[in-house]
N, C-alpha and C. Protein backbone atom coordinates (compact mmCIF):
# COMPACT_ATOMS: atom_id res chain seq x y z
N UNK A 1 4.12 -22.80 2.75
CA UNK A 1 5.36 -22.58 3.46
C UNK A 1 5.97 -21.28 2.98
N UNK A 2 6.31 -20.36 3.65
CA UNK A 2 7.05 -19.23 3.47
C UNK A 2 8.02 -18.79 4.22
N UNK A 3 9.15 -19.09 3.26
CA UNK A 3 10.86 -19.22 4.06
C UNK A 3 11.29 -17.64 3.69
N UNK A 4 12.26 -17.13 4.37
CA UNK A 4 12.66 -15.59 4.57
C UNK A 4 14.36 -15.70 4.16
N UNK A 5 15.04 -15.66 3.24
CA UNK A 5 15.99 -16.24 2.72
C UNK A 5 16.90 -14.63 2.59
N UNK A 6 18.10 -14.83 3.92
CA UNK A 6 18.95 -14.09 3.70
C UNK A 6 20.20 -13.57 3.45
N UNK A 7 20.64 -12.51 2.93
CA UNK A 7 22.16 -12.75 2.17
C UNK A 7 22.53 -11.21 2.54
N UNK A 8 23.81 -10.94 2.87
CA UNK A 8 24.42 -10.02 3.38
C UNK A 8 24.18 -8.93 2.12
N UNK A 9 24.02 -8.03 2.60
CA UNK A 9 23.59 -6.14 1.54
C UNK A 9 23.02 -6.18 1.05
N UNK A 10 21.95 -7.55 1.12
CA UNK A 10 20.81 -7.32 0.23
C UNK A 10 19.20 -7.61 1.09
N UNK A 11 18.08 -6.95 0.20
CA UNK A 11 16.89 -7.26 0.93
C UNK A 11 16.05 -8.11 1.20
N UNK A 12 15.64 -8.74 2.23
CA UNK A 12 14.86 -9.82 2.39
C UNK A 12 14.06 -10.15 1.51
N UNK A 13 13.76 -11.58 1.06
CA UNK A 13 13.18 -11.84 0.08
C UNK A 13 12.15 -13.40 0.42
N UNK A 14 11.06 -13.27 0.25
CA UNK A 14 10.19 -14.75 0.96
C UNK A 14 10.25 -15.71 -0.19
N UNK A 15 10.13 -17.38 -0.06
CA UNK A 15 10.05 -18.00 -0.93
C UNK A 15 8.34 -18.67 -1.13
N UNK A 16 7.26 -18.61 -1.76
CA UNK A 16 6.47 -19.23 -1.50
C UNK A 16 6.21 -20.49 -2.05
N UNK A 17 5.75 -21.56 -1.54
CA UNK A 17 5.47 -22.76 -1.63
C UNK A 17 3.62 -22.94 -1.85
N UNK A 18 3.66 -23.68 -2.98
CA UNK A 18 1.59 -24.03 -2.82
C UNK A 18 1.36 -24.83 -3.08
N UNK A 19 1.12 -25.61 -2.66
CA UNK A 19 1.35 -27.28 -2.31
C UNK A 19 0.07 -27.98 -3.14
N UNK A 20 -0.47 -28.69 -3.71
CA UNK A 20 -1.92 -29.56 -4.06
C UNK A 20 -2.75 -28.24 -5.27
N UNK A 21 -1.47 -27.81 -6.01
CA UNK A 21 -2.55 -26.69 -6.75
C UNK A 21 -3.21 -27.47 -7.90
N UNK A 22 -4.72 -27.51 -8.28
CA UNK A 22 -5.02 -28.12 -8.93
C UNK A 22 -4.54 -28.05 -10.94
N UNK A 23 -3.98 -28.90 -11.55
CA UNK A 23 -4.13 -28.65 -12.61
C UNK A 23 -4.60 -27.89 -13.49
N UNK A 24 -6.18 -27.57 -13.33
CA UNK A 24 -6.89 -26.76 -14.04
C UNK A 24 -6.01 -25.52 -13.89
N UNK A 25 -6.10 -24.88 -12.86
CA UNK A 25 -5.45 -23.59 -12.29
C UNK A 25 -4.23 -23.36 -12.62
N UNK A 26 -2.96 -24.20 -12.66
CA UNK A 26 -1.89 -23.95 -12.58
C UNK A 26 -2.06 -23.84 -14.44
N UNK A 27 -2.61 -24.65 -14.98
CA UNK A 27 -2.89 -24.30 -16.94
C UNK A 27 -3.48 -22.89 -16.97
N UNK A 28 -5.02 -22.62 -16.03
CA UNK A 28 -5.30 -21.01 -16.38
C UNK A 28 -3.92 -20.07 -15.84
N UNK A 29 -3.55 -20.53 -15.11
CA UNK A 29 -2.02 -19.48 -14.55
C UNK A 29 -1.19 -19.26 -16.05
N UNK A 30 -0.79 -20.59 -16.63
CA UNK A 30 0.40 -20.33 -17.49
C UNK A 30 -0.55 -19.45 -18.70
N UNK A 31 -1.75 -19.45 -18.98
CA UNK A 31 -2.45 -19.10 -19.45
C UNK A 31 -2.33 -17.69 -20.12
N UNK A 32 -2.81 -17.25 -18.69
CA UNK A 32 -2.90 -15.76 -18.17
C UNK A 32 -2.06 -15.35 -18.05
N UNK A 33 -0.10 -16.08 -17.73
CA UNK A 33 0.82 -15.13 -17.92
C UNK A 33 1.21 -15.23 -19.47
N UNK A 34 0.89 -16.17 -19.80
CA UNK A 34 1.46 -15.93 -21.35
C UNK A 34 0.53 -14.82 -22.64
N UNK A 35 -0.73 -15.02 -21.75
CA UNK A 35 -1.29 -13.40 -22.44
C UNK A 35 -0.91 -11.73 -21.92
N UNK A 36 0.09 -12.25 -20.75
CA UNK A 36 0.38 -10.72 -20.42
C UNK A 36 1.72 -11.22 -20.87
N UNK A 37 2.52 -12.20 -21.66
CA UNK A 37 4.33 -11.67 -21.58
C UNK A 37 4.98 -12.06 -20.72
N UNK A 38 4.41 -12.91 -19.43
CA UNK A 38 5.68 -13.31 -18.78
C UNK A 38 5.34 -14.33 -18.26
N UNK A 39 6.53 -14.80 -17.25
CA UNK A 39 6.74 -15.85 -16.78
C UNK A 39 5.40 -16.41 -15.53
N UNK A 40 5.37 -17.56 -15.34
CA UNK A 40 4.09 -18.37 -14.23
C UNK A 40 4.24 -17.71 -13.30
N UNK A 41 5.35 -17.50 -13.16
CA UNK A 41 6.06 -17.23 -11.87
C UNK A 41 5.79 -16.13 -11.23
N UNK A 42 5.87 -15.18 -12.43
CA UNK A 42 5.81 -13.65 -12.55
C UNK A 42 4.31 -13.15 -12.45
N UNK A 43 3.58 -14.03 -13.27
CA UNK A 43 1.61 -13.77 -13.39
C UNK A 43 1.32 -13.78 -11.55
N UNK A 44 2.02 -15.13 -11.14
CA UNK A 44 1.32 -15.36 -9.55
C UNK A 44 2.33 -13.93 -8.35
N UNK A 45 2.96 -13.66 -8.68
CA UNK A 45 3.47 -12.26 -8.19
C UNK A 45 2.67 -11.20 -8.26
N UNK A 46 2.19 -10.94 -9.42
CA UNK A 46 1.25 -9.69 -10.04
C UNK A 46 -0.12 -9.80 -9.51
N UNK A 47 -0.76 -10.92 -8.93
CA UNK A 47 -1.88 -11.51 -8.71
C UNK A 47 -1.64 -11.11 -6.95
N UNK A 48 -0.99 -11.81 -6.64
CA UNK A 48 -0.70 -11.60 -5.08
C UNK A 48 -0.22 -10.12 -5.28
N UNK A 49 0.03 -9.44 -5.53
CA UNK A 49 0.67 -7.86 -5.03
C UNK A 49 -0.86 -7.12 -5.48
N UNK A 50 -1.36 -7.39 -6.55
CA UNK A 50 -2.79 -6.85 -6.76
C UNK A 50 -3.75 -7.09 -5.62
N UNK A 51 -3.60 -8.42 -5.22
CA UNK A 51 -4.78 -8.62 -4.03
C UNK A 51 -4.55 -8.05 -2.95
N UNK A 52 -2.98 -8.06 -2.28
CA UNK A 52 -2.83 -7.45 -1.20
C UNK A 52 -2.92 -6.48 -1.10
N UNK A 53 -2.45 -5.36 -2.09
CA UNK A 53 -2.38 -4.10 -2.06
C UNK A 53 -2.82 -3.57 -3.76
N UNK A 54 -4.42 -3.32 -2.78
CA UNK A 54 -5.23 -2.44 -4.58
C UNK A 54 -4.37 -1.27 -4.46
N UNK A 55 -4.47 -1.19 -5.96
CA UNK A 55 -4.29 0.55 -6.01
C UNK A 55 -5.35 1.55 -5.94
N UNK A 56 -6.71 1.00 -5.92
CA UNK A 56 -7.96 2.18 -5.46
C UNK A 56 -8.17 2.13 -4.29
N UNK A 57 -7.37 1.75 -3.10
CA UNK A 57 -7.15 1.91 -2.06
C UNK A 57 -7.17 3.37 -1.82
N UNK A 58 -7.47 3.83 -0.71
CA UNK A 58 -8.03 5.13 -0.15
C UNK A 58 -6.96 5.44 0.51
N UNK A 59 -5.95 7.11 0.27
CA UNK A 59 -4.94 7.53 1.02
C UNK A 59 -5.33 8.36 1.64
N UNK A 60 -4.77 8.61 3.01
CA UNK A 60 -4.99 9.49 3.96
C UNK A 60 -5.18 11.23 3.52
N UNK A 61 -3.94 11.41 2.46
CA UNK A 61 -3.83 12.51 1.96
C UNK A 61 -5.57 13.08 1.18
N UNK A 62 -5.77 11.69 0.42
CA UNK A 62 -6.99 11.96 -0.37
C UNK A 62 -8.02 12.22 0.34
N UNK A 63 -8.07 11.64 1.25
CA UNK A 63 -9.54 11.82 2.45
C UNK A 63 -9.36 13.14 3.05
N UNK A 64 -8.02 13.28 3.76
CA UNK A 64 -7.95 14.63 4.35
C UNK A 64 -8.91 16.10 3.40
N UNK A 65 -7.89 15.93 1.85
CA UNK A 65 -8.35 16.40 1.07
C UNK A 65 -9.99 16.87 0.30
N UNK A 66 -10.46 15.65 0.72
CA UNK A 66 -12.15 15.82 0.51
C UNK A 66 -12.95 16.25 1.68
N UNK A 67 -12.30 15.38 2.81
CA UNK A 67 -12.81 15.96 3.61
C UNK A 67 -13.25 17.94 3.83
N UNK A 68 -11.80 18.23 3.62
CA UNK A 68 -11.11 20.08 3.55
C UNK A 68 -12.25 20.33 2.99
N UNK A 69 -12.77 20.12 1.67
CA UNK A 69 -13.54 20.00 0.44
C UNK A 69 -14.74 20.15 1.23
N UNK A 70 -15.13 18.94 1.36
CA UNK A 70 -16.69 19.12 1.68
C UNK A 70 -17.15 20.47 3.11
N UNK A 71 -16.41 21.09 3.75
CA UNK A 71 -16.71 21.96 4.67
C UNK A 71 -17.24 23.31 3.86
N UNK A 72 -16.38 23.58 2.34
CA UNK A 72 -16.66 24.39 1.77
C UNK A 72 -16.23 26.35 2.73
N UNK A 73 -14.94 26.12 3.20
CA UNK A 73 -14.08 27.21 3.48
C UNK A 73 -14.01 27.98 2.26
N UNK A 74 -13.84 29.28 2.99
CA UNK A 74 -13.42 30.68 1.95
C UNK A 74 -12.01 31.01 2.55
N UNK A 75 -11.44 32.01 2.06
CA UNK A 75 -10.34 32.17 2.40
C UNK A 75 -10.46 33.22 3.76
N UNK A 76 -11.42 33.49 3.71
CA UNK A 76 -12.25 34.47 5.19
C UNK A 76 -11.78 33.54 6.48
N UNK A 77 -12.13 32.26 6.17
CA UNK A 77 -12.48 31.12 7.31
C UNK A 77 -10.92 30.89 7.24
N UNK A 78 -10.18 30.58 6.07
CA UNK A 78 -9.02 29.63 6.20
C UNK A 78 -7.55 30.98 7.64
N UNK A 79 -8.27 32.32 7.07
CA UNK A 79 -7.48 33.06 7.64
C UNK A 79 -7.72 33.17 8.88
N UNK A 80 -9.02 33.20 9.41
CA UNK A 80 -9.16 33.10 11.08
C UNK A 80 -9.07 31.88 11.70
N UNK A 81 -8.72 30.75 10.95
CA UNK A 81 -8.22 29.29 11.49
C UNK A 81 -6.84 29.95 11.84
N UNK A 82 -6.00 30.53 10.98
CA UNK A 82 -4.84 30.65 11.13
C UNK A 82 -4.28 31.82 12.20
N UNK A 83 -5.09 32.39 11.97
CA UNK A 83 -4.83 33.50 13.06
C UNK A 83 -5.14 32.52 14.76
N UNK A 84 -6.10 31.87 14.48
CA UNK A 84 -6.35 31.49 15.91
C UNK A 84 -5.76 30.08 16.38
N UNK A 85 -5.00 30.00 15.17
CA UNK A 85 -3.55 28.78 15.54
C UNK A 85 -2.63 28.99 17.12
N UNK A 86 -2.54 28.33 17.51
CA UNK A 86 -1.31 28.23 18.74
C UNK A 86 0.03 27.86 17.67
N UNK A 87 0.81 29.30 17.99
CA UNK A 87 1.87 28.93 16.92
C UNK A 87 3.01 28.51 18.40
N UNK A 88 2.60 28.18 19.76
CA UNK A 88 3.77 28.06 20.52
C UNK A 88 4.32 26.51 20.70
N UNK A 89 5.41 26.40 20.50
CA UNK A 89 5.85 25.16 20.62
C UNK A 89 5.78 23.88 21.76
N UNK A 90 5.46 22.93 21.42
CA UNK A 90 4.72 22.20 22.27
C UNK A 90 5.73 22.08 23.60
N UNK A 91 5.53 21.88 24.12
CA UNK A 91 6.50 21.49 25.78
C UNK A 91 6.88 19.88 25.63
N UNK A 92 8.36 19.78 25.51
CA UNK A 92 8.58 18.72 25.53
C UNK A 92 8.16 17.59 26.99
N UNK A 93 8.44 16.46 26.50
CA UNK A 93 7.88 14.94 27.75
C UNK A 93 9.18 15.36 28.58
N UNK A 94 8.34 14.97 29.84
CA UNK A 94 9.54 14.83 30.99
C UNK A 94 9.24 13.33 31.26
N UNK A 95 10.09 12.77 31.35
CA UNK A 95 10.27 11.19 32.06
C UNK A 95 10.96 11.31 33.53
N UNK A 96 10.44 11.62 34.43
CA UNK A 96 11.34 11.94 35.80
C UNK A 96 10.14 10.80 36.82
């Protein structure tokens, strides 16, 4: 169950519920947060934000970047890209 619990000037916040967790698990949980320092509560936060969102996740910036990379441009090339840029401003949408 995941309730969305809200309060005026402040940011949404979910509550999660996990219903039938087995014993074993909920002991390796208190386990594992008490070898990192904090709370059950806090270990199953760190666990879920790790799974959802790795940090060796691949950014757009970085790919662009290798990509640039692997073509292997000189500054010969980077200057006749630029010269042969359309520096004119795009034409705005008509909705008519």
């Amino acid at each position: 169950m995941i309730a969305i619990n809200e309060s005026k000037g402040a940011y949404l916040m979910a509550t999660l519920t996990v219903r039938n967790l087995p014993d074993e698990v909920h002991r390796a949980l208190r386990l594992r947060a008490a070898e990192h320092g904090r709370s059950t509560e806090a270990e199953v936060r760190d666990i879920l934000t790790t799974a959802v969102r790795p940090q060796a996740r691949l950014k757009l910036g970085d790919a662009l970047t290798a990509l640039g990379r692997s073509f292997d441009l000189d500054e010969e090339d980077v200057q006749a890209l630029t010269q042969a840029r359309d520096t004119e401003p795009a034409e705005p949408m008509r909705f008519e």
